[in-house]
PDB file of N, CA and C in Angstrom:
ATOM      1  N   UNK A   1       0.851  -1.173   0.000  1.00  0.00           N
ATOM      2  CA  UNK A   1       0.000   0.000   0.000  1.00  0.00           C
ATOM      3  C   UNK A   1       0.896   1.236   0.000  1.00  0.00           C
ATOM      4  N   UNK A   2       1.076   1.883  -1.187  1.00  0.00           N
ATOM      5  CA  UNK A   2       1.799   3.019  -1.207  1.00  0.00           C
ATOM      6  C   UNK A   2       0.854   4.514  -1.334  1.00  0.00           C
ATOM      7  N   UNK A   3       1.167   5.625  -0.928  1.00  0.00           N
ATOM      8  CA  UNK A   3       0.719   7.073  -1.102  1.00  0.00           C
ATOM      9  C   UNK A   3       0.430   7.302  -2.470  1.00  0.00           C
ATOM     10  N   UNK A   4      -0.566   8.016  -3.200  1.00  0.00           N
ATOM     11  CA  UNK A   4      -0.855   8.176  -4.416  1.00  0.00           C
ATOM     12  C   UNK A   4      -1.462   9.403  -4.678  1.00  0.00           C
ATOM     13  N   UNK A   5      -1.074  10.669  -5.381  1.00  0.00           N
ATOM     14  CA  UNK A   5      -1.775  11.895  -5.566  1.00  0.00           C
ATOM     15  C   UNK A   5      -2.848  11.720  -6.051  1.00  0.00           C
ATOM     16  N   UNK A   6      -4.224  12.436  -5.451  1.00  0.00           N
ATOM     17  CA  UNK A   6      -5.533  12.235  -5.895  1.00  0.00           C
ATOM     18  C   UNK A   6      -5.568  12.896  -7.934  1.00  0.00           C
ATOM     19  N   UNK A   7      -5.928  12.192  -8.553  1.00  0.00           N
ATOM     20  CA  UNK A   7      -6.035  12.536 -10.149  1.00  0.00           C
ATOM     21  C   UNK A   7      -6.620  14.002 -10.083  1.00  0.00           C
ATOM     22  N   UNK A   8      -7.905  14.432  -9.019  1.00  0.00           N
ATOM     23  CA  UNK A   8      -8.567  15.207  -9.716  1.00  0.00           C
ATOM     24  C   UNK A   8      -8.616  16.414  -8.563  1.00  0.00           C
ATOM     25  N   UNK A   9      -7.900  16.162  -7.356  1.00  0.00           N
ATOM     26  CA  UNK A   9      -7.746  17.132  -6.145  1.00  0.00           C
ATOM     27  C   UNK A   9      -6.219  16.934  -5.837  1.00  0.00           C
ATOM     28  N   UNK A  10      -5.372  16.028  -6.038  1.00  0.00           N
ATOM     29  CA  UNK A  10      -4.097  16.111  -5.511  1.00  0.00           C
ATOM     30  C   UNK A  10      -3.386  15.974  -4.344  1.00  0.00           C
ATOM     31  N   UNK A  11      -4.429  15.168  -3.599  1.00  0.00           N
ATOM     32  CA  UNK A  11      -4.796  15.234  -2.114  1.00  0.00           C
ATOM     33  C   UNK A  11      -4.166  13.378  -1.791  1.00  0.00           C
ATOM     34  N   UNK A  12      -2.772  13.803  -0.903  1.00  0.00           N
ATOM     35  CA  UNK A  12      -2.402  12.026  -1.076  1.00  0.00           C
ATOM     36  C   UNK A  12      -3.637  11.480  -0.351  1.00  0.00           C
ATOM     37  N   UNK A  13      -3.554   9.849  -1.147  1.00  0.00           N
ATOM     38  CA  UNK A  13      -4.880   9.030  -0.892  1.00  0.00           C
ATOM     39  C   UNK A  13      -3.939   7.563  -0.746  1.00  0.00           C
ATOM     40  N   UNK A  14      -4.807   6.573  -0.239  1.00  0.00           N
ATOM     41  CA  UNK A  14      -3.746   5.376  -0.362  1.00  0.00           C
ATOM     42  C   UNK A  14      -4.376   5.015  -1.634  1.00  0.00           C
ATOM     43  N   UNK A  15      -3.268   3.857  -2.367  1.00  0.00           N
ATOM     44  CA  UNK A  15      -3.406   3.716  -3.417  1.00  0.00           C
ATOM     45  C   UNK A  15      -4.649   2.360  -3.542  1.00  0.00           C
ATOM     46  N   UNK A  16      -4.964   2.075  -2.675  1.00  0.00           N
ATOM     47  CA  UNK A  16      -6.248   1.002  -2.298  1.00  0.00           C
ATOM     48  C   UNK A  16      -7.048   1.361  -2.372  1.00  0.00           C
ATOM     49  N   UNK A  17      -7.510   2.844  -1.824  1.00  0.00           N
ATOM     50  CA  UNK A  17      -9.036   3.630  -1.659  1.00  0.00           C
ATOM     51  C   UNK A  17      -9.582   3.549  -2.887  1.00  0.00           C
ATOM     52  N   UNK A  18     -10.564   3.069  -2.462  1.00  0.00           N
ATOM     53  CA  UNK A  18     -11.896   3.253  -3.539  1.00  0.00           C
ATOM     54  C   UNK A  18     -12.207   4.732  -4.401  1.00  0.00           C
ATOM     55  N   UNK A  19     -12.032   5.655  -3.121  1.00  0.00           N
ATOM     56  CA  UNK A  19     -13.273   6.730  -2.993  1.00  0.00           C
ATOM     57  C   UNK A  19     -11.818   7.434  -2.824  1.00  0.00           C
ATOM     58  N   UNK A  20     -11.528   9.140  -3.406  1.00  0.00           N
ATOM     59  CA  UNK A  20     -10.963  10.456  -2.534  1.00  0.00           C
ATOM     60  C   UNK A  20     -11.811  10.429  -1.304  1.00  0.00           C
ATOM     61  N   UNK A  21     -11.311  11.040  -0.158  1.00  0.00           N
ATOM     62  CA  UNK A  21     -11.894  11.213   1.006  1.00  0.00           C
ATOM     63  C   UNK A  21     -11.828  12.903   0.592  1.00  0.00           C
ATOM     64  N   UNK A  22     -11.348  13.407  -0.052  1.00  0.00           N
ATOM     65  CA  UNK A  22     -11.468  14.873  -0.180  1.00  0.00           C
ATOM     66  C   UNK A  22     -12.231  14.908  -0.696  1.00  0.00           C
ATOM     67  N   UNK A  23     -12.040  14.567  -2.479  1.00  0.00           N
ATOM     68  CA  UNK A  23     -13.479  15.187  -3.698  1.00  0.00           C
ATOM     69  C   UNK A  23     -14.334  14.330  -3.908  1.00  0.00           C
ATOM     70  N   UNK A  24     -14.264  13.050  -3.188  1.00  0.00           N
ATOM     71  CA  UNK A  24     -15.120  11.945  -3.696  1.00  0.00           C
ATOM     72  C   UNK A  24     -14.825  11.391  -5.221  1.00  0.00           C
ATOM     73  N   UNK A  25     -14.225  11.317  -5.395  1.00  0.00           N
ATOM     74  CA  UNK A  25     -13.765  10.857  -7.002  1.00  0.00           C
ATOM     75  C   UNK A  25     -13.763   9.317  -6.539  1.00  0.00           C
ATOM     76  N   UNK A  26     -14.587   8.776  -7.288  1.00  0.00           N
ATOM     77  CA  UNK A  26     -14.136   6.933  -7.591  1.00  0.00           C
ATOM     78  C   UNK A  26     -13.271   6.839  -8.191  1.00  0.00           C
ATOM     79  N   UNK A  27     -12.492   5.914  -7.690  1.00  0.00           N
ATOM     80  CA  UNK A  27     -10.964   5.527  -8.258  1.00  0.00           C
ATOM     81  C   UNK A  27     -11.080   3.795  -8.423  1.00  0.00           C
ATOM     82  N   UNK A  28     -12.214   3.274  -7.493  1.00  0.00           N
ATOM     83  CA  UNK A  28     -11.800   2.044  -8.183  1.00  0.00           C
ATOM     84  C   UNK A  28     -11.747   1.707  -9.192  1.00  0.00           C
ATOM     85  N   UNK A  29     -12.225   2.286 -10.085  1.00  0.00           N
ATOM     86  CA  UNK A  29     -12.963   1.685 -11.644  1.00  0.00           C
ATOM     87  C   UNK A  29     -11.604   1.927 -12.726  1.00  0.00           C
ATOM     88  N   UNK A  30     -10.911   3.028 -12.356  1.00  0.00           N
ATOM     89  CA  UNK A  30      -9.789   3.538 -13.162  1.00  0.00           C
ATOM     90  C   UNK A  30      -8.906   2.947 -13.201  1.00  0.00           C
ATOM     91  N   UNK A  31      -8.525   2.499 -14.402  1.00  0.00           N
ATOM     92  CA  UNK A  31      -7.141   2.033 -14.729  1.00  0.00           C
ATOM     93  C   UNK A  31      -5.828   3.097 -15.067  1.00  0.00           C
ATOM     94  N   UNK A  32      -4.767   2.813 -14.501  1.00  0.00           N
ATOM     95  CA  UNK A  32      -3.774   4.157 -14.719  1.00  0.00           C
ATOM     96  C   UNK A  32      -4.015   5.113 -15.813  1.00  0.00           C
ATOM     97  N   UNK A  33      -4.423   4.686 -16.960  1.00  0.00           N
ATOM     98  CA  UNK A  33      -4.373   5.655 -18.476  1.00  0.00           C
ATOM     99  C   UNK A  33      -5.572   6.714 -18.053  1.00  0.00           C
ATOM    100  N   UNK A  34      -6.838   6.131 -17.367  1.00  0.00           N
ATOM    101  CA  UNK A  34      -8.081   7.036 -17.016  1.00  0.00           C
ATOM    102  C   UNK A  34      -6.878   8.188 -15.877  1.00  0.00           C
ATOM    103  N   UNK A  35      -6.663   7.453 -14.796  1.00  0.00           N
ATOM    104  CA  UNK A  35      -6.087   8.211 -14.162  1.00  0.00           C
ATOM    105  C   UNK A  35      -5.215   9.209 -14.395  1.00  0.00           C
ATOM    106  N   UNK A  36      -4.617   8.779 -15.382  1.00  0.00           N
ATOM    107  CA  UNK A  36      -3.781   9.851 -16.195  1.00  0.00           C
ATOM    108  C   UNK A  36      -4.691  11.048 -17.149  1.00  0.00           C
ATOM    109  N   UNK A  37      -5.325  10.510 -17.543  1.00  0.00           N
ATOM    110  CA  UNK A  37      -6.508  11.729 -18.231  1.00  0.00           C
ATOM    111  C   UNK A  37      -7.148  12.478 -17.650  1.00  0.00           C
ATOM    112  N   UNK A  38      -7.703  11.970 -16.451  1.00  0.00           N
ATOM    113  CA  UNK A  38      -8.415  12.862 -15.375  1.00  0.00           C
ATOM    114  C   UNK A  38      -7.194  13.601 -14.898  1.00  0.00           C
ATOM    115  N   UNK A  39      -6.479  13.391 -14.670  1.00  0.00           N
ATOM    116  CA  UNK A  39      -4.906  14.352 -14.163  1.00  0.00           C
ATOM    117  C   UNK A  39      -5.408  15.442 -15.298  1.00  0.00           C
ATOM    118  N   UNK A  40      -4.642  15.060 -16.325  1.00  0.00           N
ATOM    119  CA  UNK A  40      -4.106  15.899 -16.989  1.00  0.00           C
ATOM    120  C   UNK A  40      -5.487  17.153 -17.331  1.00  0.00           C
ATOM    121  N   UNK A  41      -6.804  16.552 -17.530  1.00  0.00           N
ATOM    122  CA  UNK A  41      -8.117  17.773 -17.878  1.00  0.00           C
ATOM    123  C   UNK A  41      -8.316  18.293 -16.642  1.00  0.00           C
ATOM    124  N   UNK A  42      -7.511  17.937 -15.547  1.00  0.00           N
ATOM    125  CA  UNK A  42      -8.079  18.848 -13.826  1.00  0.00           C
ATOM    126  C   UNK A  42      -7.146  20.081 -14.362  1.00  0.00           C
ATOM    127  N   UNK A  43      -5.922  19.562 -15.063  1.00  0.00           N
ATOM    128  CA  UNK A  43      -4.534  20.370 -14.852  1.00  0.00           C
ATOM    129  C   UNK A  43      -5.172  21.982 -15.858  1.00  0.00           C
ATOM    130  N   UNK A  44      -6.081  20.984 -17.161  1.00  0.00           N
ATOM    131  CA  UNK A  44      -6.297  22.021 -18.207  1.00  0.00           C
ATOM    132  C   UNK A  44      -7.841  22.897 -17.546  1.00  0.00           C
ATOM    133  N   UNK A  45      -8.133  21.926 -16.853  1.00  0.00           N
ATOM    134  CA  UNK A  45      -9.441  23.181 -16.561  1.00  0.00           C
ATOM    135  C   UNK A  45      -8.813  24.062 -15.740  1.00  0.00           C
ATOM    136  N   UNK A  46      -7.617  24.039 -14.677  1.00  0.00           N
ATOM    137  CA  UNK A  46      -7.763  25.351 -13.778  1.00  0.00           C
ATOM    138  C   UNK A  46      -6.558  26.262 -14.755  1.00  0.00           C
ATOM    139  N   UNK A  47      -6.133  25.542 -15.416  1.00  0.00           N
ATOM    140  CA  UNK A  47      -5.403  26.403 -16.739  1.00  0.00           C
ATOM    141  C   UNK A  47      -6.297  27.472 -16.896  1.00  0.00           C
ATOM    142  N   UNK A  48      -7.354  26.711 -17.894  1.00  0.00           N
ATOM    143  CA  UNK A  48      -8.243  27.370 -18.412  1.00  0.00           C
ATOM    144  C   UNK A  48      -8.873  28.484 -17.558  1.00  0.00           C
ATOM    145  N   UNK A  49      -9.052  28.274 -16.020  1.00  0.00           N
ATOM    146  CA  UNK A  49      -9.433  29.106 -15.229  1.00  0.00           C
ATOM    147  C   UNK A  49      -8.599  30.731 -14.737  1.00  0.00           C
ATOM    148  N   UNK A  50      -7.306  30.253 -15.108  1.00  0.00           N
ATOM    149  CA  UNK A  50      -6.210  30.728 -14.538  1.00  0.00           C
ATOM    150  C   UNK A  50      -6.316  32.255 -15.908  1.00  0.00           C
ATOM    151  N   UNK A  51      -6.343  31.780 -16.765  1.00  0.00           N
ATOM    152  CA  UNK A  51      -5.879  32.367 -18.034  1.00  0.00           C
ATOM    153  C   UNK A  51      -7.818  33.290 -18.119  1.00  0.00           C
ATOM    154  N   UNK A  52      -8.829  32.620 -18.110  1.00  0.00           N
ATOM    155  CA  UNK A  52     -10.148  33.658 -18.070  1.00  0.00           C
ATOM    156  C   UNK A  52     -10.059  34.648 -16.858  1.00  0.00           C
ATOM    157  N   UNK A  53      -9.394  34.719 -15.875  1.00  0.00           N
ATOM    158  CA  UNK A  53      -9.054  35.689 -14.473  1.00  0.00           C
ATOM    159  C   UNK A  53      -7.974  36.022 -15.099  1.00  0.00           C
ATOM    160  N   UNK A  54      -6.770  35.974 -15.673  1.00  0.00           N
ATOM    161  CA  UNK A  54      -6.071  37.092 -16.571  1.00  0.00           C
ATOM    162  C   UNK A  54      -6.940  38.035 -17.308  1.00  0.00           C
ATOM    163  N   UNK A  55      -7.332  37.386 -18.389  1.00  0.00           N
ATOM    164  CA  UNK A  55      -8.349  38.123 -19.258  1.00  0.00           C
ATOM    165  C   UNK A  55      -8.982  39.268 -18.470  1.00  0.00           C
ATOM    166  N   UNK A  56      -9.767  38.870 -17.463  1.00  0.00           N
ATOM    167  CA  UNK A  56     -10.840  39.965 -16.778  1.00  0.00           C
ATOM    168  C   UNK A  56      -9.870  40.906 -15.897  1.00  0.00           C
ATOM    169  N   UNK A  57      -8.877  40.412 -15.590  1.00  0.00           N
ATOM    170  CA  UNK A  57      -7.995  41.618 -14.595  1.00  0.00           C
ATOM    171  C   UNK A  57      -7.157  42.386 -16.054  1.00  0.00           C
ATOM    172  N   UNK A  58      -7.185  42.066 -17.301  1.00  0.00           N
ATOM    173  CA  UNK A  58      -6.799  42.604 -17.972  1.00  0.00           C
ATOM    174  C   UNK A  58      -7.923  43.791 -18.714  1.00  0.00           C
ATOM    175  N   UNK A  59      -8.942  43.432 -18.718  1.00  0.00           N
ATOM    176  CA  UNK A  59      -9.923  44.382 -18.811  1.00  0.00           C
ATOM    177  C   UNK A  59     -10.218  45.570 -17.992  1.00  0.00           C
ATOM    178  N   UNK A  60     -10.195  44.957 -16.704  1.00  0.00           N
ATOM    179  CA  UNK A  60     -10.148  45.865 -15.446  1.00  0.00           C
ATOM    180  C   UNK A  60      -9.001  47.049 -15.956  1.00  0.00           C
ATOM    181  N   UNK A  61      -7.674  46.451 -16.072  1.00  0.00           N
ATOM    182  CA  UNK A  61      -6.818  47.327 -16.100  1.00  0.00           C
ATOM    183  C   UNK A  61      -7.058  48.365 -17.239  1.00  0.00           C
ATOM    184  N   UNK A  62      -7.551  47.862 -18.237  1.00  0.00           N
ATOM    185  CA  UNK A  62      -7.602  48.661 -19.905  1.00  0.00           C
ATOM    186  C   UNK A  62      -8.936  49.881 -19.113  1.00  0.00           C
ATOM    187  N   UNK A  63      -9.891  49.199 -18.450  1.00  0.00           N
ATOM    188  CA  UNK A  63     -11.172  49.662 -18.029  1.00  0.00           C
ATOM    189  C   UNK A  63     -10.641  51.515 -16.978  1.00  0.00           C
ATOM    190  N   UNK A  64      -9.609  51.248 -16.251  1.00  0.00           N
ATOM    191  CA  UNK A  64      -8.995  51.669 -15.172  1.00  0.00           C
ATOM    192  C   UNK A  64      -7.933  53.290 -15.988  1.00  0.00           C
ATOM    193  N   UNK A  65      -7.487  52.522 -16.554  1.00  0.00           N
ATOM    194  CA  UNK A  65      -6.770  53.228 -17.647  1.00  0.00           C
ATOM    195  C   UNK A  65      -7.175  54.045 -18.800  1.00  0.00           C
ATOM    196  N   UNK A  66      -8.421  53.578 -19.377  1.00  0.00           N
ATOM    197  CA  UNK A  66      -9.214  54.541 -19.730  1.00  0.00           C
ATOM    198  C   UNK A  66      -9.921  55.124 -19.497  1.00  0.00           C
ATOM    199  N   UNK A  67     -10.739  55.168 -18.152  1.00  0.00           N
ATOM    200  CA  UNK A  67     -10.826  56.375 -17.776  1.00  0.00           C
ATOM    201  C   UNK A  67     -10.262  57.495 -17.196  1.00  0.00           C
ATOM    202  N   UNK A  68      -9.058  56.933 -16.922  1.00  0.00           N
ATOM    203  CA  UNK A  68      -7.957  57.602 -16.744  1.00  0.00           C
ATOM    204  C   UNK A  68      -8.291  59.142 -17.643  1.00  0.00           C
ATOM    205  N   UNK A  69      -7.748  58.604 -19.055  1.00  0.00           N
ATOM    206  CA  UNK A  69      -7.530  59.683 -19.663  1.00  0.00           C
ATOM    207  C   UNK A  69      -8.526  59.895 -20.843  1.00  0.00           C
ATOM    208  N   UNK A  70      -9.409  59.142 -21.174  1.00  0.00           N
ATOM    209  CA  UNK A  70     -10.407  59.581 -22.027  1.00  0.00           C
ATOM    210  C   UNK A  70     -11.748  60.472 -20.694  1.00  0.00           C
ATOM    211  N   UNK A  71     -11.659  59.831 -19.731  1.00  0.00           N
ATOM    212  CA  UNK A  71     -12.779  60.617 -18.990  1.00  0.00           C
ATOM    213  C   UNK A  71     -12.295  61.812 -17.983  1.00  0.00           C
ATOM    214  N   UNK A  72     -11.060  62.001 -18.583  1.00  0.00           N
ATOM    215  CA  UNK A  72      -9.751  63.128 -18.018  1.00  0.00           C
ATOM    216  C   UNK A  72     -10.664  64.060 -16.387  1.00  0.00           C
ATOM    217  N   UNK A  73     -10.664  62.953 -15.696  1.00  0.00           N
ATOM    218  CA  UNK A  73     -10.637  63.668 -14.371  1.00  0.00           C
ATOM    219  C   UNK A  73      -9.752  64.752 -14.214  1.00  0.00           C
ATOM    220  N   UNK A  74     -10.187  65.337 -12.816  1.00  0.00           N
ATOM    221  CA  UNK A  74      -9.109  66.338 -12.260  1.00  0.00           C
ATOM    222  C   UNK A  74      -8.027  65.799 -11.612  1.00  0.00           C
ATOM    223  N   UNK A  75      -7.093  66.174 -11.329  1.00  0.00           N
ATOM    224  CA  UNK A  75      -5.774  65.204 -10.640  1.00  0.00           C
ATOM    225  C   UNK A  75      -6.509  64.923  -9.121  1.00  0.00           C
ATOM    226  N   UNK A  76      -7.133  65.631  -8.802  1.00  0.00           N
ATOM    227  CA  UNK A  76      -6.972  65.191  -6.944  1.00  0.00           C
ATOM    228  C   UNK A  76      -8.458  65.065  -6.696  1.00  0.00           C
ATOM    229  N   UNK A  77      -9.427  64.167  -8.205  1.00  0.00           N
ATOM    230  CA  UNK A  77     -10.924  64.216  -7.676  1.00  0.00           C
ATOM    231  C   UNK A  77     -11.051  62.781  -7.156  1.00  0.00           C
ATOM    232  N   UNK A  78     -12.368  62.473  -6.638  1.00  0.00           N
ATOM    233  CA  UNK A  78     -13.073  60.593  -6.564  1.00  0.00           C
ATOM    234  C   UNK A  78     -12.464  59.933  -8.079  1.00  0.00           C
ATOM    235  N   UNK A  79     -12.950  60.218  -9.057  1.00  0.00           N
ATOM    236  CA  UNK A  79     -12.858  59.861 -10.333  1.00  0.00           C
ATOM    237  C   UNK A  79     -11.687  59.718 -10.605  1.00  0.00           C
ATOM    238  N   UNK A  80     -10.609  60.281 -10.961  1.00  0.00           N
ATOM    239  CA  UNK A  80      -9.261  60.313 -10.850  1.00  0.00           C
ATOM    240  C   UNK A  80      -8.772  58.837  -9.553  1.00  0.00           C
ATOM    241  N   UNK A  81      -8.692  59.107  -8.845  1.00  0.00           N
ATOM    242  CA  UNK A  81      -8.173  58.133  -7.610  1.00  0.00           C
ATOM    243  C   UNK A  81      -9.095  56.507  -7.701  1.00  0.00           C
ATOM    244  N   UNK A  82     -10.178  56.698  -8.200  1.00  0.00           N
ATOM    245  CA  UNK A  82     -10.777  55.328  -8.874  1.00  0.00           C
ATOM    246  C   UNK A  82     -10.540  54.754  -9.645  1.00  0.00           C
ATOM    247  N   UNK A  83     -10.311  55.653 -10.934  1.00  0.00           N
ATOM    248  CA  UNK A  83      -9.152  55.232 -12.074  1.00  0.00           C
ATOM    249  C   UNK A  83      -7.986  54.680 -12.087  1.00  0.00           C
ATOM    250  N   UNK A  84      -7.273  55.430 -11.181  1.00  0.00           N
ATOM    251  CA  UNK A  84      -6.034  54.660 -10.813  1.00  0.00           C
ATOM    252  C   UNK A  84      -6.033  53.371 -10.263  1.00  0.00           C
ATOM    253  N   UNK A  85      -6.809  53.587  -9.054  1.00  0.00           N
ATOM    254  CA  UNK A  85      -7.078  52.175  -8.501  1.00  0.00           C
ATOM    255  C   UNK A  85      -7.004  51.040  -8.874  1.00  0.00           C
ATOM    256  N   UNK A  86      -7.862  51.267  -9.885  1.00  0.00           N
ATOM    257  CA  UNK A  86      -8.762  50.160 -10.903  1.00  0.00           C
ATOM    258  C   UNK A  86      -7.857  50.157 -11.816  1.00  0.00           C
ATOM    259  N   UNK A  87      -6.909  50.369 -12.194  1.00  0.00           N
ATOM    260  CA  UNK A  87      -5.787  50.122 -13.175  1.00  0.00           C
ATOM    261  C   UNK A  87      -4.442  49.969 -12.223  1.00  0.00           C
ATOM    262  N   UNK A  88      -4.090  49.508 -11.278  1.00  0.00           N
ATOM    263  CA  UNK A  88      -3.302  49.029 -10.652  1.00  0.00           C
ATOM    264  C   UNK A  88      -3.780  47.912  -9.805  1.00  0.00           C
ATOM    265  N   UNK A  89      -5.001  47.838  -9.555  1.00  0.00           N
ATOM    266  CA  UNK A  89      -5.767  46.219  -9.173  1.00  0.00           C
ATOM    267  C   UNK A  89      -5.756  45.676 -10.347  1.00  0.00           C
ATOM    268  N   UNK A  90      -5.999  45.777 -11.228  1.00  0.00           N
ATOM    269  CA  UNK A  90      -6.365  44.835 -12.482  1.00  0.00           C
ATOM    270  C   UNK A  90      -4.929  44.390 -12.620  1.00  0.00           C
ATOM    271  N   UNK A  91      -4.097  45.295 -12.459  1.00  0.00           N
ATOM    272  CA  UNK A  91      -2.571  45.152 -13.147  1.00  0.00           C
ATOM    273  C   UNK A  91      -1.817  44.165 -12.352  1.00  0.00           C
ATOM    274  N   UNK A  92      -2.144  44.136 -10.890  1.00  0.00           N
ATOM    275  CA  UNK A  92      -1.150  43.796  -9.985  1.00  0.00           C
ATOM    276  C   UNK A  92      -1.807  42.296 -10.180  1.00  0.00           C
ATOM    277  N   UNK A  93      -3.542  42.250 -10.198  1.00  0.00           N
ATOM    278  CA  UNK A  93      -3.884  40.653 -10.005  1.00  0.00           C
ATOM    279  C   UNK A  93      -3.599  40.014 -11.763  1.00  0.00           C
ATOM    280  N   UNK A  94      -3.401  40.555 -12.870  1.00  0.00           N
ATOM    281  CA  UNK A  94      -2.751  40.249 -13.894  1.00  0.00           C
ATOM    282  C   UNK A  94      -1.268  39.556 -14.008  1.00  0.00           C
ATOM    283  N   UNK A  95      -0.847  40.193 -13.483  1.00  0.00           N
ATOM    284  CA  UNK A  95       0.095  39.805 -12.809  1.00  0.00           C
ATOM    285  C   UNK A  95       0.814  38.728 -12.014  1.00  0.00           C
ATOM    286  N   UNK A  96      -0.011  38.685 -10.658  1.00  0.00           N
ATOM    287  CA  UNK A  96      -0.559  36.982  -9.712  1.00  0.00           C
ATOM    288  C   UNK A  96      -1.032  36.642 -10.773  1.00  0.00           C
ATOM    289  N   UNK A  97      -1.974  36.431 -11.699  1.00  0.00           N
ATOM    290  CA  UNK A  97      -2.291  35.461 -12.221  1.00  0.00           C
ATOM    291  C   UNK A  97      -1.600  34.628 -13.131  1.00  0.00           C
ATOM    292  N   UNK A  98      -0.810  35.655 -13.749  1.00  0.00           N
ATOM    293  CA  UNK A  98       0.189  35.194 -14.787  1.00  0.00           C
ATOM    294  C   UNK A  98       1.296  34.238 -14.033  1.00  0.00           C
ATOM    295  N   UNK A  99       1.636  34.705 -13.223  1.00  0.00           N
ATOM    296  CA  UNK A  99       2.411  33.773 -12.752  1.00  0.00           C
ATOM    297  C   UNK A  99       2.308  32.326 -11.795  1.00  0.00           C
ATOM    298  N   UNK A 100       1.005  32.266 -11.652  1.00  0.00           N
ATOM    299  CA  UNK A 100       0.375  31.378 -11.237  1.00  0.00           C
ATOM    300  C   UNK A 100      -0.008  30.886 -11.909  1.00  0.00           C
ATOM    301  N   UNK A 101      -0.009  30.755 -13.251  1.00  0.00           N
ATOM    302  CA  UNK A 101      -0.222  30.265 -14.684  1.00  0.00           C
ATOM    303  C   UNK A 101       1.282  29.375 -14.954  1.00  0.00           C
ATOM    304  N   UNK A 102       2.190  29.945 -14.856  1.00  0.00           N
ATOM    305  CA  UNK A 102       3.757  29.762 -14.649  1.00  0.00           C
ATOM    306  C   UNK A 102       4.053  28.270 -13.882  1.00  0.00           C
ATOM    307  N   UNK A 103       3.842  28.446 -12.853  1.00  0.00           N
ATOM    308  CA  UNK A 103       3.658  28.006 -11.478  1.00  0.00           C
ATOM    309  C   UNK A 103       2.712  26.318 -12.075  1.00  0.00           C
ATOM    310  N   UNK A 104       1.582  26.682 -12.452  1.00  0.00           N
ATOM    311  CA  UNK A 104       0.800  25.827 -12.450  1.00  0.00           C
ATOM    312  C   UNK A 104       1.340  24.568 -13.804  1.00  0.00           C
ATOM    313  N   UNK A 105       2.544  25.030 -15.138  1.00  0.00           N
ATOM    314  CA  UNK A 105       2.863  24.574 -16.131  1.00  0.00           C
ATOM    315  C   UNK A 105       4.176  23.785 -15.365  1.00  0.00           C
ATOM    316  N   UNK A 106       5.005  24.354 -14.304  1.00  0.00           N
ATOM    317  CA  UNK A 106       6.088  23.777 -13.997  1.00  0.00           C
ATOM    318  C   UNK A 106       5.834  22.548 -13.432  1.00  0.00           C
ATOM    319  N   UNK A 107       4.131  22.705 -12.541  1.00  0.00           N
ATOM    320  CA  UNK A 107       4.334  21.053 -12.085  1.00  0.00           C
ATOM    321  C   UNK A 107       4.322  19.619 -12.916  1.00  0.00           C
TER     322      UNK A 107
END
């Protein structure tokens, strides 16, 4: 009975268990190649997740940034200091995300 990373949570399981005790995933039925597929589409969905939360913090930022200067606040109004905001949140979680994108290809 050896330790085995859960396919679809990553959560060590013994390699006997039926059942994840974390996500509930049935494992008896799987033969290594399933197990390997379910790996690999957990890996591409939070990809996929990783990269649509880029996208939207990249909007944010474009969003942040143009009103910046197409809706040319005053330097020291609400509007102005929201703008900024909102284009340095978008930027900074663009950012975390990207590299948690990084992060997520090395394993």
């Amino acid at each position: 009975m050896a330790l085995i990373n859960c396919p679809k949570c990553s959560t060590r399981i013994s390699s006997k268990a039926a059942v994840c005790t974390n996500c509930q995933t049935v494992l008896a039925d799987m033969n290594e190649e399933q197990r390997h597929n379910l790996q690999q589409m957990t890996k591409l969905e939070k990809s996929q997740k990783l990269l649509n939360h880029s996208m939207i913090a990249m909007f944010i930022f474009c969003g942040g940034i143009g009103s910046m200067y197409w809706g040319d606040p005053a330097p020291d109004s609400l509007q102005s200091s929201l703008a900024m905001g909102t284009a340095v949140v978008g930027f900074v979680w663009y950012i975390v995300n990207r590299a948690r994108i990084i992060l997520l290809k090395r394993k």
